[in-house]
PDB file of N, CA and C in Angstrom:
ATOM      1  N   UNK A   1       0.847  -1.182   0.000  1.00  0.00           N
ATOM      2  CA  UNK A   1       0.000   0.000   0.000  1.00  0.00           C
ATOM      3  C   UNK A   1       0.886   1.235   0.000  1.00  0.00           C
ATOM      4  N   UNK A   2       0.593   2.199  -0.840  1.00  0.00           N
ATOM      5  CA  UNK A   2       1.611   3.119  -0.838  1.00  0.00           C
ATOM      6  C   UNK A   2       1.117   4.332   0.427  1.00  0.00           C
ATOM      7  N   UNK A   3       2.075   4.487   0.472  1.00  0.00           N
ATOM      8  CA  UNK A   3       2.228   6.164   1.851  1.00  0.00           C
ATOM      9  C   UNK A   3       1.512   6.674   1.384  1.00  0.00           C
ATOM     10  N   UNK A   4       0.317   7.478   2.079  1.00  0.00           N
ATOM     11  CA  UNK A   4      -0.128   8.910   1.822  1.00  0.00           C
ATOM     12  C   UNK A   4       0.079   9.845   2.847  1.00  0.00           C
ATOM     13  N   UNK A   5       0.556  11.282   2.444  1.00  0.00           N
ATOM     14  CA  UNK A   5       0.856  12.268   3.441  1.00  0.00           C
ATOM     15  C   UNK A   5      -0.279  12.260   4.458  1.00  0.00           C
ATOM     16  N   UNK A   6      -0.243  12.955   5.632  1.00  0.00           N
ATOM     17  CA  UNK A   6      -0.825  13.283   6.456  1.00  0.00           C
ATOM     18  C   UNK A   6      -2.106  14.544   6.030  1.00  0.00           C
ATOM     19  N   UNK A   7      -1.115  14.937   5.290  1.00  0.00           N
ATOM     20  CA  UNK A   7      -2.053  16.031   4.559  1.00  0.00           C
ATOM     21  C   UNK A   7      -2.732  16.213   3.316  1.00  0.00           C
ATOM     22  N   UNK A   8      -2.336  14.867   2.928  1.00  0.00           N
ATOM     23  CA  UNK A   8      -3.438  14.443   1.432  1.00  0.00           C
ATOM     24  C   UNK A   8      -4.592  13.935   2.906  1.00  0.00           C
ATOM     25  N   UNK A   9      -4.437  13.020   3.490  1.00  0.00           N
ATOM     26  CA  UNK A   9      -5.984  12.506   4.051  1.00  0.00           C
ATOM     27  C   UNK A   9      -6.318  13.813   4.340  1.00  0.00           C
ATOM     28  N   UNK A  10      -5.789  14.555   5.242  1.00  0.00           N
ATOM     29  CA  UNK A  10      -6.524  15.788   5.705  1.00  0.00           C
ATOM     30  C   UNK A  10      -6.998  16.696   4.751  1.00  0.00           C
ATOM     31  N   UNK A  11      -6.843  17.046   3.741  1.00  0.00           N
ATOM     32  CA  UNK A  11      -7.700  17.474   2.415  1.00  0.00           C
ATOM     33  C   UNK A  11      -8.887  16.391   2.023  1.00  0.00           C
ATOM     34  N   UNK A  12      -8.601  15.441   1.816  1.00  0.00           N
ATOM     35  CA  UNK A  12      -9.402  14.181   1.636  1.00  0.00           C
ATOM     36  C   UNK A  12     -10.837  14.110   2.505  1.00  0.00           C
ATOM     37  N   UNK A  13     -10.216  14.125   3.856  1.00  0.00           N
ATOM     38  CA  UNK A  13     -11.582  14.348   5.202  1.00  0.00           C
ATOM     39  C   UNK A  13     -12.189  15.179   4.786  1.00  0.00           C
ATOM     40  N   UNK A  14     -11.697  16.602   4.992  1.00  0.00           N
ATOM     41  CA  UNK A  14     -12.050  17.822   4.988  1.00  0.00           C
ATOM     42  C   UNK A  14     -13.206  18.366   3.326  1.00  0.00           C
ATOM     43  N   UNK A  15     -12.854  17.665   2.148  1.00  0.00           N
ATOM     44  CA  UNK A  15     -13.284  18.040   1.070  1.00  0.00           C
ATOM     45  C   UNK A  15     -15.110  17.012   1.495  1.00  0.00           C
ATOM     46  N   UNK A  16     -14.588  15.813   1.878  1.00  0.00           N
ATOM     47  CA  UNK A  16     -15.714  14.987   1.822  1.00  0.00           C
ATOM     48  C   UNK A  16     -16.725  15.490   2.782  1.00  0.00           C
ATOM     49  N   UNK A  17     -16.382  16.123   3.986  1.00  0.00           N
ATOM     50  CA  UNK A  17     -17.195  16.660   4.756  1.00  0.00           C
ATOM     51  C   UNK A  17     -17.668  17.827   4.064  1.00  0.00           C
ATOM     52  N   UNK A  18     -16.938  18.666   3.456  1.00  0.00           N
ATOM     53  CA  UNK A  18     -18.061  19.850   2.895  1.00  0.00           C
ATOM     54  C   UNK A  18     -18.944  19.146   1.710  1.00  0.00           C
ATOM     55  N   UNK A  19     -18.592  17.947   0.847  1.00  0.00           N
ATOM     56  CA  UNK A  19     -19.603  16.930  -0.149  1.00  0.00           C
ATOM     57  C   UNK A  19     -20.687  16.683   1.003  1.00  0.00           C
ATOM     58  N   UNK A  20     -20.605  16.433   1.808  1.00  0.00           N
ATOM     59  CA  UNK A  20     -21.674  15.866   3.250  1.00  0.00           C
ATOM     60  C   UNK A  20     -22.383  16.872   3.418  1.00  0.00           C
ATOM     61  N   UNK A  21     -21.612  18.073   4.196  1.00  0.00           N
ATOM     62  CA  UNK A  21     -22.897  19.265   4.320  1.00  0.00           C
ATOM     63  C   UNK A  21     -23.579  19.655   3.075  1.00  0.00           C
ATOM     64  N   UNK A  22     -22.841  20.106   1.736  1.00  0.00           N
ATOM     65  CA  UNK A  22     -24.251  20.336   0.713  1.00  0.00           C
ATOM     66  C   UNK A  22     -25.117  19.246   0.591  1.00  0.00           C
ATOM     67  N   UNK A  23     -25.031  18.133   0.318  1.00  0.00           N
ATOM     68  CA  UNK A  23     -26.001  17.103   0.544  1.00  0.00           C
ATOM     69  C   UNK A  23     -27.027  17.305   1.590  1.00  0.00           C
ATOM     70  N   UNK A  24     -26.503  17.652   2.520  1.00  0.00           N
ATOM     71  CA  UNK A  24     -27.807  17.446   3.869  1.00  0.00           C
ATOM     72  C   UNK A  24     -27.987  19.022   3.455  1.00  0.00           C
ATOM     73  N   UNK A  25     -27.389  19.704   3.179  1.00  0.00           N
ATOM     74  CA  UNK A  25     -28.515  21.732   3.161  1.00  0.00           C
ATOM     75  C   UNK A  25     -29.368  21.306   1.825  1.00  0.00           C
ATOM     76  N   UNK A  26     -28.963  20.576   0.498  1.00  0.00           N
ATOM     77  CA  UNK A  26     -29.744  20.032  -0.315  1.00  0.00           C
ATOM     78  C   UNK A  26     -31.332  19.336  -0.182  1.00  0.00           C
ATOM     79  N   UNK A  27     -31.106  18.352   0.591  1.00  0.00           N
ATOM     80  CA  UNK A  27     -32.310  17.594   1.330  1.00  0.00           C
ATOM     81  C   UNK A  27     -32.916  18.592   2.386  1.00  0.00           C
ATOM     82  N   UNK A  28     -32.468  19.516   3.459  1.00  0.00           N
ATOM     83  CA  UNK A  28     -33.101  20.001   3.896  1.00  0.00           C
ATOM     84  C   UNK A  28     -33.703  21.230   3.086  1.00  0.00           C
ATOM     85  N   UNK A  29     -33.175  21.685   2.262  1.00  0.00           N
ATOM     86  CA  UNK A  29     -34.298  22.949   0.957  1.00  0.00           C
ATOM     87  C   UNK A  29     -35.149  21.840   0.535  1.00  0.00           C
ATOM     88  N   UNK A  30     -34.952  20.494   0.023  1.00  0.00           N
ATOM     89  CA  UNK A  30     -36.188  20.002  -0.745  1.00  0.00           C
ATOM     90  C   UNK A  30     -37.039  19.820   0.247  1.00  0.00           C
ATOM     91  N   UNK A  31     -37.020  19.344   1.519  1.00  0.00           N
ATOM     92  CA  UNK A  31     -37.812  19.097   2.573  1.00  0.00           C
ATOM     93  C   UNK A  31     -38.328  20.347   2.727  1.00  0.00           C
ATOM     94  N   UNK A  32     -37.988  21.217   3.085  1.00  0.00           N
ATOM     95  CA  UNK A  32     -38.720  22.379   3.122  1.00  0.00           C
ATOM     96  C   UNK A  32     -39.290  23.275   1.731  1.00  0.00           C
ATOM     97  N   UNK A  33     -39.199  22.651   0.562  1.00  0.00           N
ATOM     98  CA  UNK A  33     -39.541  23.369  -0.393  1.00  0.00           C
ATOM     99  C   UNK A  33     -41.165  22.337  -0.450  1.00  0.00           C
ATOM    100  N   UNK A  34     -40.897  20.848  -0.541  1.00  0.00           N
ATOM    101  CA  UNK A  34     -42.304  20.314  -0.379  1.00  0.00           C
ATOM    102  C   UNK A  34     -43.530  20.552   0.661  1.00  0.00           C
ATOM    103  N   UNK A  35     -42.945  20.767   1.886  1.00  0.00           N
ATOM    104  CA  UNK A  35     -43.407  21.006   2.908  1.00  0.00           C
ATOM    105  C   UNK A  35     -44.500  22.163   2.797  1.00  0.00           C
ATOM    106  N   UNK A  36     -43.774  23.235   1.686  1.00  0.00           N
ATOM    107  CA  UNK A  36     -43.809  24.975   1.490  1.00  0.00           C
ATOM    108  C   UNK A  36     -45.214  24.282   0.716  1.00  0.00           C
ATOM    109  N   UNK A  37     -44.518  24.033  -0.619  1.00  0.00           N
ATOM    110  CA  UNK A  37     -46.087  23.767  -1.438  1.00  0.00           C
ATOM    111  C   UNK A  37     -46.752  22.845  -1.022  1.00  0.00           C
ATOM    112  N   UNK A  38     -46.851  21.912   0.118  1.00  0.00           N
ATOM    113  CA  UNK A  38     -48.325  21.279   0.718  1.00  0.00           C
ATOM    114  C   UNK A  38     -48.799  22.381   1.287  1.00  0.00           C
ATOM    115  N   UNK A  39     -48.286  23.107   2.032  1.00  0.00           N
ATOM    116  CA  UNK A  39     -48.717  24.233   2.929  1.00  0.00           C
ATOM    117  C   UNK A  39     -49.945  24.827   2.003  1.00  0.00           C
ATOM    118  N   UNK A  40     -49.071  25.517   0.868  1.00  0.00           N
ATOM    119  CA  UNK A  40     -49.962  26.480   0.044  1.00  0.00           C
ATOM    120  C   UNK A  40     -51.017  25.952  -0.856  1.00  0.00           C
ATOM    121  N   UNK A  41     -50.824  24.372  -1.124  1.00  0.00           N
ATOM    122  CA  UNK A  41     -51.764  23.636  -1.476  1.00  0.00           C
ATOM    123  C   UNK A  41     -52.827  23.592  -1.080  1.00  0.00           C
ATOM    124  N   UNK A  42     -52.695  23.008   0.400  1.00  0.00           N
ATOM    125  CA  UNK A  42     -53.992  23.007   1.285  1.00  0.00           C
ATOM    126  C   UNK A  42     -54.545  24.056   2.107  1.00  0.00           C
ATOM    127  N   UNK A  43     -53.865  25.306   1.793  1.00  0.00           N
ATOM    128  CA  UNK A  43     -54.391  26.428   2.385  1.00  0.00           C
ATOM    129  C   UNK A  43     -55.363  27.314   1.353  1.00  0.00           C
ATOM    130  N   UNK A  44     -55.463  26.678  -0.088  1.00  0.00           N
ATOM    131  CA  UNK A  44     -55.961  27.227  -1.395  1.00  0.00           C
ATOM    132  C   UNK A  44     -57.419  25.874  -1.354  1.00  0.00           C
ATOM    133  N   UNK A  45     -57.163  25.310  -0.582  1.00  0.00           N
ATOM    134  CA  UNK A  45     -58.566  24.441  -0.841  1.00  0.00           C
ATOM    135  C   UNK A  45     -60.067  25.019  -0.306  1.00  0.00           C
ATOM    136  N   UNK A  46     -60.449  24.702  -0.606  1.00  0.00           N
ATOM    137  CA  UNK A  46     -62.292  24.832  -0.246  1.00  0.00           C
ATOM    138  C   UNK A  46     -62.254  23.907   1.509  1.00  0.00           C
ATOM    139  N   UNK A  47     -62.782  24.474   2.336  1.00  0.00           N
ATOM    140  CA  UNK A  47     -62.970  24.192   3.465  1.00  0.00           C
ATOM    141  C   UNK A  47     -63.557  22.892   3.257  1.00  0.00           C
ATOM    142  N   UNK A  48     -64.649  22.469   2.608  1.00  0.00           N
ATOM    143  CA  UNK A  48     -65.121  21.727   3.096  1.00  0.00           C
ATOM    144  C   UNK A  48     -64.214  19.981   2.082  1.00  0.00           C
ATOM    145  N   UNK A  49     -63.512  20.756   1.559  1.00  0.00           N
ATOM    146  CA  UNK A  49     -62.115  19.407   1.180  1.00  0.00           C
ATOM    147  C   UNK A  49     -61.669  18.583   1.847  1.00  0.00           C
ATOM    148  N   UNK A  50     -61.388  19.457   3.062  1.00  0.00           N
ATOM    149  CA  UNK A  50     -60.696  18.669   4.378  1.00  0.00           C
ATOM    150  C   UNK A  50     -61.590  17.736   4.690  1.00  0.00           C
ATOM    151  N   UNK A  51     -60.596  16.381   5.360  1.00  0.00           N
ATOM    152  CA  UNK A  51     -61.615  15.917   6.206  1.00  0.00           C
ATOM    153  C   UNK A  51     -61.447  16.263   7.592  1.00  0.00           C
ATOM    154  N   UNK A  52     -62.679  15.831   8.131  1.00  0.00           N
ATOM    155  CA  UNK A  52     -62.899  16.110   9.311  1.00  0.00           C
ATOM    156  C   UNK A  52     -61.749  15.465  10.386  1.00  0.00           C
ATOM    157  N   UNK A  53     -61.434  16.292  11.436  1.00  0.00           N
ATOM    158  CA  UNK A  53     -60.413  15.986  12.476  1.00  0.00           C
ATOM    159  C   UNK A  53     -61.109  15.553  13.733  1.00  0.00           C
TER     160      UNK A  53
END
């Protein structure tokens, strides 16, 4: 197995963790972008759409 510097992994960690956070701020905008248009979906309905609670 060949040597790798100390500081190739540490670029290596470091790059993959910022690949990690856009992924999860990614999923959390789509989660909140669906969330957004059910909201405005069911706030545009006719009352009596709903069912009863």
């Amino acid at each position: 197995m060949a040597h790798i510097p100390a500081a190739r992994w540490g670029l290596l960690v470091f790059a993959l963790g910022i690949v990690l956070l856009v992924v999860v701020f990614i999923l959390a905008y789509g989660l909140f972008a669906s969330t957004t248009g059910a909201l405005v979906q069911a706030d545009s309905l006719p009352p009596d759409s709903l069912p009863p609670l």
